[in-house]
PDB file of N, CA and C in Angstrom:
ATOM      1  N   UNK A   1     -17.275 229.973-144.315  1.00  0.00           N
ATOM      2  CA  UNK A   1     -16.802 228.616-144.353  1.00  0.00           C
ATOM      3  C   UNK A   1     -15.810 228.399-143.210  1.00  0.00           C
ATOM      4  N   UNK A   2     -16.114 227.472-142.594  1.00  0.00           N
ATOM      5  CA  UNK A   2     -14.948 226.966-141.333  1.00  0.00           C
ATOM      6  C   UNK A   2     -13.989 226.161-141.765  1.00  0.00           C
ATOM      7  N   UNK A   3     -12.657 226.767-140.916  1.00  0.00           N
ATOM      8  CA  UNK A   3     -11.647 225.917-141.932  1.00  0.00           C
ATOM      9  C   UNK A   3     -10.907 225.345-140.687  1.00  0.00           C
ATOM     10  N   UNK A   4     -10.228 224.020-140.794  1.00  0.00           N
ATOM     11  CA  UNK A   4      -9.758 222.896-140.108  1.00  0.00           C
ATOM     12  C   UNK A   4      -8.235 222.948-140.417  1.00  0.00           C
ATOM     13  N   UNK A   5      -7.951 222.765-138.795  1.00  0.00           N
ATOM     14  CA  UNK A   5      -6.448 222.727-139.009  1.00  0.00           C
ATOM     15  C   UNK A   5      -6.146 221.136-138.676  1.00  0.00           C
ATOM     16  N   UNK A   6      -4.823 220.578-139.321  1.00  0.00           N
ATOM     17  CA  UNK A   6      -4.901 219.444-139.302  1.00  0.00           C
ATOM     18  C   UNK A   6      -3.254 219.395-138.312  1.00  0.00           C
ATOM     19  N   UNK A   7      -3.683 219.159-136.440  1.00  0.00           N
ATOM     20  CA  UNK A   7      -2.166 218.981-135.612  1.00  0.00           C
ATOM     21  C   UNK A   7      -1.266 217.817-136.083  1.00  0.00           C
ATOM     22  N   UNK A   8      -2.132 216.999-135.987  1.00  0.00           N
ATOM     23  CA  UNK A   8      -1.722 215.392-135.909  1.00  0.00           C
ATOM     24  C   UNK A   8      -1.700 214.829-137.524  1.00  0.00           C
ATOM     25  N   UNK A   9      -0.758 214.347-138.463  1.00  0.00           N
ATOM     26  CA  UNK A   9      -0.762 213.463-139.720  1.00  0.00           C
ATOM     27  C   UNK A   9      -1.170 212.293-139.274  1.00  0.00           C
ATOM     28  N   UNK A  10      -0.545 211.771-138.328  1.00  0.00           N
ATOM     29  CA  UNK A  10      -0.670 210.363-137.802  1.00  0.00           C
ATOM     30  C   UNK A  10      -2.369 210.323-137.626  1.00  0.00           C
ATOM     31  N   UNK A  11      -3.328 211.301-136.489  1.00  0.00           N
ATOM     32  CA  UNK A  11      -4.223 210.712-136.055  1.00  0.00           C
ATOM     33  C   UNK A  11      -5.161 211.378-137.372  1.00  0.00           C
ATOM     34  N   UNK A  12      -4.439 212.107-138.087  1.00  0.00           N
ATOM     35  CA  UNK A  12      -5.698 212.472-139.398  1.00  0.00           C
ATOM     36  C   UNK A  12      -5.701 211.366-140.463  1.00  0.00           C
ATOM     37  N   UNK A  13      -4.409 210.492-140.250  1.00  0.00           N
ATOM     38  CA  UNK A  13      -4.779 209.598-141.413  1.00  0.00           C
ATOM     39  C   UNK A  13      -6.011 208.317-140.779  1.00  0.00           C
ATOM     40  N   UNK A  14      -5.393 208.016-139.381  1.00  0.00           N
ATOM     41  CA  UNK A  14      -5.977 206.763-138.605  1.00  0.00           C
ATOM     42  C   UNK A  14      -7.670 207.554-138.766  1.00  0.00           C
ATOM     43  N   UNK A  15      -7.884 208.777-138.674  1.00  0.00           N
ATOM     44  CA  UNK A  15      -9.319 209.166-138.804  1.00  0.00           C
ATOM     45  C   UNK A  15      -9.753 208.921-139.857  1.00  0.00           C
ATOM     46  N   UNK A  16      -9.349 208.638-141.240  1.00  0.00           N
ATOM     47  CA  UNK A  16      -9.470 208.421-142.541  1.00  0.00           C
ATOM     48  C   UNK A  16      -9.792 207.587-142.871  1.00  0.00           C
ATOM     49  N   UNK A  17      -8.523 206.735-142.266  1.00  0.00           N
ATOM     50  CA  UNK A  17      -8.679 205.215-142.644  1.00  0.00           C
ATOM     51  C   UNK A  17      -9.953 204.428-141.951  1.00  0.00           C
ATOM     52  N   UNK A  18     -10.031 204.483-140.580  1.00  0.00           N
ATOM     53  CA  UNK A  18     -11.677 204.055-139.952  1.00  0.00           C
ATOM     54  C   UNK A  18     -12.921 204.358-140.251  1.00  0.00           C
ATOM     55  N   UNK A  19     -12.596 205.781-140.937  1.00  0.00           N
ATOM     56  CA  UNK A  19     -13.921 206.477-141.306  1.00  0.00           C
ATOM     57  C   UNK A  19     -14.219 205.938-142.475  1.00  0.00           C
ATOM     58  N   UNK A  20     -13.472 205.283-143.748  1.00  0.00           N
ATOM     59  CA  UNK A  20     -13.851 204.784-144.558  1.00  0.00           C
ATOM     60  C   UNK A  20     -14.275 203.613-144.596  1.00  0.00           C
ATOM     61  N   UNK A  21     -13.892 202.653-143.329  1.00  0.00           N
ATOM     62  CA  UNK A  21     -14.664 201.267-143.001  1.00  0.00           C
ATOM     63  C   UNK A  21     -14.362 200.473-144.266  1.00  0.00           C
ATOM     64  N   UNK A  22     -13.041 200.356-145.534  1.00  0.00           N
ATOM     65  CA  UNK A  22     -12.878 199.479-146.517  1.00  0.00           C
ATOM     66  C   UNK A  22     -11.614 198.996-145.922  1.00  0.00           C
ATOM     67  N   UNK A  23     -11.214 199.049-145.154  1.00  0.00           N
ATOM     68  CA  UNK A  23     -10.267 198.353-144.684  1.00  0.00           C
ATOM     69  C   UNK A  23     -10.189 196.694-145.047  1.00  0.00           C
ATOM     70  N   UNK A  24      -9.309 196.450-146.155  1.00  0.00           N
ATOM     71  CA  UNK A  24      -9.745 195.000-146.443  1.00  0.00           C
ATOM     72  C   UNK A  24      -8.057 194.588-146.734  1.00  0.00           C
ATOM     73  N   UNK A  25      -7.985 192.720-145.975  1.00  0.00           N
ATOM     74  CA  UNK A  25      -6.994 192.278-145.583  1.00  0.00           C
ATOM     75  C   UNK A  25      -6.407 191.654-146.861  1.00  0.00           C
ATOM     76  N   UNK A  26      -7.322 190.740-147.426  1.00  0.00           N
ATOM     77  CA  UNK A  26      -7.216 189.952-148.067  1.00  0.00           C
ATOM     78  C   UNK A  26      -8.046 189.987-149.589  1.00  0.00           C
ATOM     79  N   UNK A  27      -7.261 189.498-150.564  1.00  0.00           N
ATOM     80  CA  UNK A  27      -8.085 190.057-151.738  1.00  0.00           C
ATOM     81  C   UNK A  27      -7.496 188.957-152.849  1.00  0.00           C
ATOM     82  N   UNK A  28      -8.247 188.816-154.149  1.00  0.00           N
ATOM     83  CA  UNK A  28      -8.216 188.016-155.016  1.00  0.00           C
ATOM     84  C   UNK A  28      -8.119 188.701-156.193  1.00  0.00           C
ATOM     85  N   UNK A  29      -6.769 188.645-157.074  1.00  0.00           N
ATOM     86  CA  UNK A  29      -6.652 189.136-158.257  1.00  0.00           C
ATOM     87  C   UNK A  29      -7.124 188.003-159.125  1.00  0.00           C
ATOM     88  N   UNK A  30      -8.050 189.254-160.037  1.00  0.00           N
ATOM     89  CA  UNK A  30      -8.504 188.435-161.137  1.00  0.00           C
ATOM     90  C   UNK A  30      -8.175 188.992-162.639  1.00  0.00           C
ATOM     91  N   UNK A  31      -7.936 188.603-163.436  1.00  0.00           N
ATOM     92  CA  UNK A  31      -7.810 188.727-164.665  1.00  0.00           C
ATOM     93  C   UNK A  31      -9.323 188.998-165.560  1.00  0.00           C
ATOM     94  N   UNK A  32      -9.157 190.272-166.085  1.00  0.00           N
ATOM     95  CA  UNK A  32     -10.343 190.345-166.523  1.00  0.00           C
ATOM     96  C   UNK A  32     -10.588 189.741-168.337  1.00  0.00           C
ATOM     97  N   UNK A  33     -11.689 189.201-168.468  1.00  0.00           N
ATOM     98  CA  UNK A  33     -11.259 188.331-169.665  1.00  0.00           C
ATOM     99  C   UNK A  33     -12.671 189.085-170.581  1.00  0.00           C
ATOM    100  N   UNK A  34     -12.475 189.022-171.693  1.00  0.00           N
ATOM    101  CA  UNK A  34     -13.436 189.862-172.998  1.00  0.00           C
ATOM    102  C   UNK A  34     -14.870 189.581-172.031  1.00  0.00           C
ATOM    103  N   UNK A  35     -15.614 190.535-172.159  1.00  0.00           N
ATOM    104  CA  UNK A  35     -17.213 190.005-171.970  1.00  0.00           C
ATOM    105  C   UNK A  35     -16.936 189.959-170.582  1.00  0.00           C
ATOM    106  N   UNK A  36     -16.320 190.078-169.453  1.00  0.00           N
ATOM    107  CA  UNK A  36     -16.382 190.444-168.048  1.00  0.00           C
ATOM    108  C   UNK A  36     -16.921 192.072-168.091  1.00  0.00           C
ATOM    109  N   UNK A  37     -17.466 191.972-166.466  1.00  0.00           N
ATOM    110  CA  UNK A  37     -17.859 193.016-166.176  1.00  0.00           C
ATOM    111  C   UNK A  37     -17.703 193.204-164.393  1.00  0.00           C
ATOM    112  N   UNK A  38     -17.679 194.066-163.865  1.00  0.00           N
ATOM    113  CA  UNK A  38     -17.962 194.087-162.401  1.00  0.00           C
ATOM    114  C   UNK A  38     -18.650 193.263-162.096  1.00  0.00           C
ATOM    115  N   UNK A  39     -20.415 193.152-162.367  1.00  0.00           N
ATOM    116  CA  UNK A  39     -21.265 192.706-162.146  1.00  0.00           C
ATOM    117  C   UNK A  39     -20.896 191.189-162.427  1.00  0.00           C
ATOM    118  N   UNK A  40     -20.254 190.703-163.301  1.00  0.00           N
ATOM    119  CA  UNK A  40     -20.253 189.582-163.644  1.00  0.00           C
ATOM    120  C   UNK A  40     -19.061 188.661-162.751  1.00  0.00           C
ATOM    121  N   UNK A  41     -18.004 189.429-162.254  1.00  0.00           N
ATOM    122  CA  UNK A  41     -17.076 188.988-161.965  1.00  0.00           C
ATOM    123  C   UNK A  41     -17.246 188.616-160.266  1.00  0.00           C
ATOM    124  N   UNK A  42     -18.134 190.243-159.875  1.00  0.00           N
ATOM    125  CA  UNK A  42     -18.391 190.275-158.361  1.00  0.00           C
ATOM    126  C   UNK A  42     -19.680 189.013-158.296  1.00  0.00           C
ATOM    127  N   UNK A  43     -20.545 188.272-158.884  1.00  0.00           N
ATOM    128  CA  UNK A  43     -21.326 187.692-159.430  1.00  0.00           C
ATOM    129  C   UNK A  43     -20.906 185.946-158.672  1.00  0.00           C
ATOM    130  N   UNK A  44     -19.589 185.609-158.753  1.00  0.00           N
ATOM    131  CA  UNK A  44     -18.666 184.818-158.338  1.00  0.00           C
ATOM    132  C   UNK A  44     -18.172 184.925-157.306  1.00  0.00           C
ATOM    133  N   UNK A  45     -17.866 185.927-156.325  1.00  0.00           N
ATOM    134  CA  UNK A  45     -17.193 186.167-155.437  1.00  0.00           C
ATOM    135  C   UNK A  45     -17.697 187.313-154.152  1.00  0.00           C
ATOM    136  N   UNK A  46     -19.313 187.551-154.585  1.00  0.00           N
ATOM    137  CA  UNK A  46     -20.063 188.392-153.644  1.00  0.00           C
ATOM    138  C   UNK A  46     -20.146 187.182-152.248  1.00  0.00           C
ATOM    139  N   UNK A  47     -19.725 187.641-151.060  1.00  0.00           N
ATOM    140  CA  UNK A  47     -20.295 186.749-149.963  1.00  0.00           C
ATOM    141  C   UNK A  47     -21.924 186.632-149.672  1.00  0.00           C
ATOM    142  N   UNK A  48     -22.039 185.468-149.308  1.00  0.00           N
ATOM    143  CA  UNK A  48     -23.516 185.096-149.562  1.00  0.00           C
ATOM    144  C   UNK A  48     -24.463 186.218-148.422  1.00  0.00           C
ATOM    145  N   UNK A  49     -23.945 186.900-147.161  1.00  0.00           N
ATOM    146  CA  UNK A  49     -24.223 187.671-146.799  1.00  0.00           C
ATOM    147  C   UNK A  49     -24.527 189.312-146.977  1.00  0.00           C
ATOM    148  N   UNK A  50     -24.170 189.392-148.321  1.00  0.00           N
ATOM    149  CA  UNK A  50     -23.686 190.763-148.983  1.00  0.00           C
ATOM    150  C   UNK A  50     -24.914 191.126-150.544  1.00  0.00           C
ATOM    151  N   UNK A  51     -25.037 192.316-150.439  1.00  0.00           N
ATOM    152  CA  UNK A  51     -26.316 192.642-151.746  1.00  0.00           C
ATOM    153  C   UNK A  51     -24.745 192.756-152.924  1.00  0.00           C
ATOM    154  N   UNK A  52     -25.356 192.360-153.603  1.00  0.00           N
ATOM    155  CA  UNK A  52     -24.062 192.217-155.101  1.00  0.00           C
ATOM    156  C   UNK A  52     -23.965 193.410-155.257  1.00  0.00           C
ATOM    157  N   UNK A  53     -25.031 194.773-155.509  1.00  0.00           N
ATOM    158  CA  UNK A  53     -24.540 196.055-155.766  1.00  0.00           C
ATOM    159  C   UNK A  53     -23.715 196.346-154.336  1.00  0.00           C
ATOM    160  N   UNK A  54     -24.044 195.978-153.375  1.00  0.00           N
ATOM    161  CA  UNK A  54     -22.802 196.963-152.203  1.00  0.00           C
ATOM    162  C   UNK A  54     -21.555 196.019-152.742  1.00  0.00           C
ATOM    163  N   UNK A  55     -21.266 194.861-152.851  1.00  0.00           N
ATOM    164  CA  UNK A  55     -19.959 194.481-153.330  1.00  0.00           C
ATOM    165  C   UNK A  55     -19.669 194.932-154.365  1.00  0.00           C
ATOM    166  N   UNK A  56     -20.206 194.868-155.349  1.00  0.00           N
ATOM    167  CA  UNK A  56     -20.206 195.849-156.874  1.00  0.00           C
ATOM    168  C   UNK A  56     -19.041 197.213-156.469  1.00  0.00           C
ATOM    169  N   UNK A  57     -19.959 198.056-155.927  1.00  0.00           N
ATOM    170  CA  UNK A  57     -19.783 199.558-155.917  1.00  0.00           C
ATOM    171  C   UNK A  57     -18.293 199.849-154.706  1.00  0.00           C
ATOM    172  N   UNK A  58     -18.176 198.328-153.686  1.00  0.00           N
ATOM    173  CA  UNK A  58     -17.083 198.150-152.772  1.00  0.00           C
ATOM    174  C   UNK A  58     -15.630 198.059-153.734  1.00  0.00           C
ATOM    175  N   UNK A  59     -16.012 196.872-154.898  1.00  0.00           N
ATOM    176  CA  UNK A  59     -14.812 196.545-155.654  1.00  0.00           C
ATOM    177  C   UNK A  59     -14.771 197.392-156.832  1.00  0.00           C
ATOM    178  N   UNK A  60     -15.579 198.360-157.172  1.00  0.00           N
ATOM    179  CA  UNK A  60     -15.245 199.974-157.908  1.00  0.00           C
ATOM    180  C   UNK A  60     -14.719 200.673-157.046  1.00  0.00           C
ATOM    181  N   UNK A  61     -15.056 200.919-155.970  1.00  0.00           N
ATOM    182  CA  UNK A  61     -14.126 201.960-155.346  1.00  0.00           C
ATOM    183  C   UNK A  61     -12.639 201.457-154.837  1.00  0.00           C
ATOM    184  N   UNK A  62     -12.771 200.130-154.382  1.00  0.00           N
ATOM    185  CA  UNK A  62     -11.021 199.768-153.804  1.00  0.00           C
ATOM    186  C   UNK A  62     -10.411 199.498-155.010  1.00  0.00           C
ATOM    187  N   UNK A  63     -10.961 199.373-156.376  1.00  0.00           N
ATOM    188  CA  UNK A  63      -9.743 199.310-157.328  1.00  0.00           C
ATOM    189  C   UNK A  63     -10.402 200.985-158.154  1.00  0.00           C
ATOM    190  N   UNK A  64     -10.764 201.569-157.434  1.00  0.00           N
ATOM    191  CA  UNK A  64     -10.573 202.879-158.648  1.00  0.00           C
ATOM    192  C   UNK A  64     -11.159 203.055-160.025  1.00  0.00           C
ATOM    193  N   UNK A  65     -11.690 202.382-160.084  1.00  0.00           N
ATOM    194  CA  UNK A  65     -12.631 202.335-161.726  1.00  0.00           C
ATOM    195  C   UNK A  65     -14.082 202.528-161.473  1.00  0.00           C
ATOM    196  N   UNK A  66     -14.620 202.842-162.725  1.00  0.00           N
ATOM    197  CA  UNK A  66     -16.076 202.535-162.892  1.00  0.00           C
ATOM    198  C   UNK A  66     -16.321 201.467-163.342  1.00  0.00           C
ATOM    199  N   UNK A  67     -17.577 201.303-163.158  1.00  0.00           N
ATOM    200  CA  UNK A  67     -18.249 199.773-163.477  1.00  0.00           C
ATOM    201  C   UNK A  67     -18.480 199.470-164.790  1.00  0.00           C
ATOM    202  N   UNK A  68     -18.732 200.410-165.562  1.00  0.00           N
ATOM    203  CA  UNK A  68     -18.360 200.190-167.396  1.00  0.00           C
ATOM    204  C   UNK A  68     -17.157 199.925-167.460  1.00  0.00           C
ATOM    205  N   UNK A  69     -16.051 200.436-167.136  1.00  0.00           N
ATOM    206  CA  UNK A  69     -14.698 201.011-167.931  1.00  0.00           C
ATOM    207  C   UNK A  69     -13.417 199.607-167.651  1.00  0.00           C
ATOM    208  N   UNK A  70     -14.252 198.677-167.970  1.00  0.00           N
ATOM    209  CA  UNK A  70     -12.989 197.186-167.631  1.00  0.00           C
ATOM    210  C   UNK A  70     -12.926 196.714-168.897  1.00  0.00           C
ATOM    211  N   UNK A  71     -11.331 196.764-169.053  1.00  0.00           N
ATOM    212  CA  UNK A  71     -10.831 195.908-170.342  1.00  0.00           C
ATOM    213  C   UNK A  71     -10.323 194.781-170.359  1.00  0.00           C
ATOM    214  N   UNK A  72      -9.828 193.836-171.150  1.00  0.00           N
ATOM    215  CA  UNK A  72      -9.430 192.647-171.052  1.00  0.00           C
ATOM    216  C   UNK A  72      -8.352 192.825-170.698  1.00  0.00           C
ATOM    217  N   UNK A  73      -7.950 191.952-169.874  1.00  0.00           N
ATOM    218  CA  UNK A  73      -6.411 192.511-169.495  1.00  0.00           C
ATOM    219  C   UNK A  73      -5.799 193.205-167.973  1.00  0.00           C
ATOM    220  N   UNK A  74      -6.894 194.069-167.707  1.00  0.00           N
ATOM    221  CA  UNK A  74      -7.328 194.431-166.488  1.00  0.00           C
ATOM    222  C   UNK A  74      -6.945 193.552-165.663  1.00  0.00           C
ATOM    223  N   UNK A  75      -6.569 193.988-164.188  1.00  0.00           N
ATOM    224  CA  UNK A  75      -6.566 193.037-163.378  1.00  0.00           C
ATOM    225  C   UNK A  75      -7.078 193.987-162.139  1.00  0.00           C
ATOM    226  N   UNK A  76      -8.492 193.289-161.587  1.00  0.00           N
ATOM    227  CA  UNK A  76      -9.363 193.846-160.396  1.00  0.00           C
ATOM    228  C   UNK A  76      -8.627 192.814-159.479  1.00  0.00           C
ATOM    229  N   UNK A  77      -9.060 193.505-157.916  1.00  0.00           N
ATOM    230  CA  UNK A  77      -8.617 192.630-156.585  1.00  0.00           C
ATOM    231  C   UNK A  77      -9.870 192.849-155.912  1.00  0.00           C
ATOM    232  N   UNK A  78     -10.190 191.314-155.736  1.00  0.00           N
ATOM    233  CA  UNK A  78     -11.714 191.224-155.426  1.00  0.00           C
ATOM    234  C   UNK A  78     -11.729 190.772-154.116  1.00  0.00           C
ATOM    235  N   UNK A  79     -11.919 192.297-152.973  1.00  0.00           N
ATOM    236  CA  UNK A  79     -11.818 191.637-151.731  1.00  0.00           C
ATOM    237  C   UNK A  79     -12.973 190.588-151.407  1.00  0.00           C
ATOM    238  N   UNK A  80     -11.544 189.773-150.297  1.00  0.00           N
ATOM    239  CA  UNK A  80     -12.424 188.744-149.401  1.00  0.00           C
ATOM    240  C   UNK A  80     -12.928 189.001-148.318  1.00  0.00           C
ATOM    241  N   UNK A  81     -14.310 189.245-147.581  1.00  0.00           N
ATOM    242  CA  UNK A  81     -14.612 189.410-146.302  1.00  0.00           C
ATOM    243  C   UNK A  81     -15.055 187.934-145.695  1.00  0.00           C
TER     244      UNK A  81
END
């Protein structure tokens, strides 16, 4: 196994951060209400240019959850592109 030394913090994070391409500016908290779901919420707020599962699986990963596991109460941030 090859192992990586890391010189730079600075240019290992800036490699991180680009390499993940979620870099997002602007975002919309929503309140999640009984009977919401990802699907339902991203459903409202997918850009018309965008497949609903890549926004789906975009706004599971920038808020950290799975796509079952939303309770009422919850509050997702539904980026804007």
């Amino acid at each position: 196994m090859k192992r990586y030394r890391i010189n730079s913090k600075l240019r290992f994070s800036i490699f991180l951060t680009d390499a993940q391409g979620d870099t997002v500016e602007r975002y919309e908290i929503v309140s999640v209400s009984y009977g919401d779901s990802l699907w339902t919420l991203a459903k409202n707020h997918v850009p018309k240019d965008m497949d609903i599962r890549e926004y789906v699986y975009h706004v599971a990963k920038y808020n950290n959850v799975d796509p079952g596991d939303l309770n009422p109460g919850d509050k997702i941030k539904l980026p804007i592109y």
